[in-house]
Protein backbone atom coordinates (compact mmCIF):
# COMPACT_ATOMS: atom_id res chain seq x y z
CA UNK A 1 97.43 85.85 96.64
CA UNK A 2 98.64 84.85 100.06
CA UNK A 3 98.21 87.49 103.14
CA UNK A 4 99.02 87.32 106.50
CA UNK A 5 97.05 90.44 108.20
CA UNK A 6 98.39 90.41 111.77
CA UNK A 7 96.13 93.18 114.31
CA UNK A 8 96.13 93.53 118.04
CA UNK A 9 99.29 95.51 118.12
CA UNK A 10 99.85 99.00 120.12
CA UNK A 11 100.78 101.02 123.59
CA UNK A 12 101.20 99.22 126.44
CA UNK A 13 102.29 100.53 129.94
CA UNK A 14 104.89 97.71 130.87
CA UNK A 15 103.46 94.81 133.35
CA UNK A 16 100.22 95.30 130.89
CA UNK A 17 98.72 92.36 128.32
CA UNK A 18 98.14 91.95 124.44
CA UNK A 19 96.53 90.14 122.37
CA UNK A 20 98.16 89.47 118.47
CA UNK A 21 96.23 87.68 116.31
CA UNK A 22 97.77 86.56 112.44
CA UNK A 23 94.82 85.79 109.68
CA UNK A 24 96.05 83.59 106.67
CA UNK A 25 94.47 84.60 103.77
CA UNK A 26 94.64 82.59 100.33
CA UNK A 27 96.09 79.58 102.27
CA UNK A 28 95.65 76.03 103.03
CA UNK A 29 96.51 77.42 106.98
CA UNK A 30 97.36 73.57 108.01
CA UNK A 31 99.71 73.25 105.81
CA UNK A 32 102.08 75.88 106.95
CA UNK A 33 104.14 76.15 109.94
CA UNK A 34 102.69 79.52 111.74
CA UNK A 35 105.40 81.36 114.10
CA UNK A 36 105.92 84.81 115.49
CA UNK A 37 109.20 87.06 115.00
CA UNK A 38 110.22 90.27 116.36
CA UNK A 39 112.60 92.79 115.62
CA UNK A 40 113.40 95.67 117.71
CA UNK A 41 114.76 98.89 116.46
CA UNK A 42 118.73 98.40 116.07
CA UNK A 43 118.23 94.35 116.80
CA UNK A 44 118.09 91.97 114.47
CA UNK A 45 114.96 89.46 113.92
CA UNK A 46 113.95 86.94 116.02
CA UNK A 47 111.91 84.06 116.46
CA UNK A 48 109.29 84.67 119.48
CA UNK A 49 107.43 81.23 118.77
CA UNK A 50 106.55 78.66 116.79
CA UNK A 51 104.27 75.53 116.41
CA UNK A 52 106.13 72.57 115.42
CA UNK A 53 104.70 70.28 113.07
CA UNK A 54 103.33 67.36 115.75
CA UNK A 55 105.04 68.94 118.31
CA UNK A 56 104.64 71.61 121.54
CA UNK A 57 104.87 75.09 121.01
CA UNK A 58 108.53 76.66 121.13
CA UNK A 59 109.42 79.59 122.79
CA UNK A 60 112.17 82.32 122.95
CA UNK A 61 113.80 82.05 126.04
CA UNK A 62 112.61 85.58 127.17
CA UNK A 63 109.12 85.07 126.75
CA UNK A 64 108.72 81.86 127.67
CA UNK A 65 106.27 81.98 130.73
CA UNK A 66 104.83 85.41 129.42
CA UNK A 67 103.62 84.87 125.68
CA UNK A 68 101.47 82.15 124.38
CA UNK A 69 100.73 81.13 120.86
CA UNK A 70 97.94 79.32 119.91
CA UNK A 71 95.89 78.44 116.74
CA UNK A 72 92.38 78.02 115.29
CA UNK A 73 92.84 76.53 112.11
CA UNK A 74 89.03 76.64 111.41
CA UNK A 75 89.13 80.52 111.46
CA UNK A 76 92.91 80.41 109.83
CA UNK A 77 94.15 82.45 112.79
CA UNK A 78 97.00 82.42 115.21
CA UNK A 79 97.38 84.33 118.05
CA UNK A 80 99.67 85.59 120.55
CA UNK A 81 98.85 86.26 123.78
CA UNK A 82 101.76 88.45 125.52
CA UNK A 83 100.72 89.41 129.33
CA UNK A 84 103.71 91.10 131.76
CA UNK A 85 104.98 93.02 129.14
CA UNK A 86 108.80 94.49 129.69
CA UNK A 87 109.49 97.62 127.50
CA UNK A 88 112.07 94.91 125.65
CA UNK A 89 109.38 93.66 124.18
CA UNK A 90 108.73 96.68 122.73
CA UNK A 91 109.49 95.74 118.54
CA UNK A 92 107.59 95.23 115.33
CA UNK A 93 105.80 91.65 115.44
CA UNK A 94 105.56 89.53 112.41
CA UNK A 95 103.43 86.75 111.38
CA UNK A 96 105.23 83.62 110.06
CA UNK A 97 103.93 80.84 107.63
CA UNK A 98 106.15 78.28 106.34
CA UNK A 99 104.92 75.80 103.70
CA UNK A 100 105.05 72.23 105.21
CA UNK A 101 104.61 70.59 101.25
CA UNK A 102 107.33 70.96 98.84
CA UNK A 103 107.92 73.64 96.93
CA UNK A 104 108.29 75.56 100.67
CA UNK A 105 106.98 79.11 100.32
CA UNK A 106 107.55 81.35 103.00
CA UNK A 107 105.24 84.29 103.62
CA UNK A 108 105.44 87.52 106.02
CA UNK A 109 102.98 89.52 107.29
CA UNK A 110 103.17 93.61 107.31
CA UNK A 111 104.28 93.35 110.95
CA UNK A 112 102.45 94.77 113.52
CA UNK A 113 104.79 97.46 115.90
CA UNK A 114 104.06 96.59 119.65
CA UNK A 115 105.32 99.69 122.23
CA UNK A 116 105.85 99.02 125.81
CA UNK A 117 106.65 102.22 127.42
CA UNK A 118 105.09 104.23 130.68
């Protein structure tokens, strides 16, 4: 069965850094299209970034300069690095795969809740 088993999540006094890292389990991890989404309590889900097929990474206009995602396909991970944290980052993360073969599957992780707060 697929997983996606995203950790790193937690408190954070705003300015502060974390790390987010996404594990694919059950899954050819290169052929998927890995992104990030948020959703903050009363807001509706959003993409944070993704990894285009071929292409740079894409990032949501309020974290761009602030968050990077990157990926280790040997260890099936991705990551997200978040540094100068604002308490409106403060939401429930999610891990993103979408299949890049037909039939495209879509798979979520748990969601990881990230609090930036003094």
């Amino acid at each position: 069965q697929v997983q996606l088993v995203e950790s790193g999540g937690g408190l954070v006094q705003p300015g502060g850094s974390l790390r987010l890292s996404c594990v694919g389990v059950g899954m050819i991890f290169t052929n998927n299209v890995m992104s990030w989404y948020r959703q903050a309590p009363g807001k509706q889900r959003e993409l944070v970034a993704t990894i285009p097929p071929g292409g740079n990474t894409i990032y949501a206009d309020s974290v761009k300069g602030r968050f990077t995602m990157s990926s280790d396909s040997a260890r099936s991970t991705v990551y997200l690095q978040m540094s100068n944290l604002e308490p409106g980052d403060t939401a429930v993360y999610y891990c993103n795969a979408r299949g890049r073969i037909p039939p495209v599957s879509t798979y979520w992780g748990l969601g990881i809740e990230v609090t930036v707060s003094s």
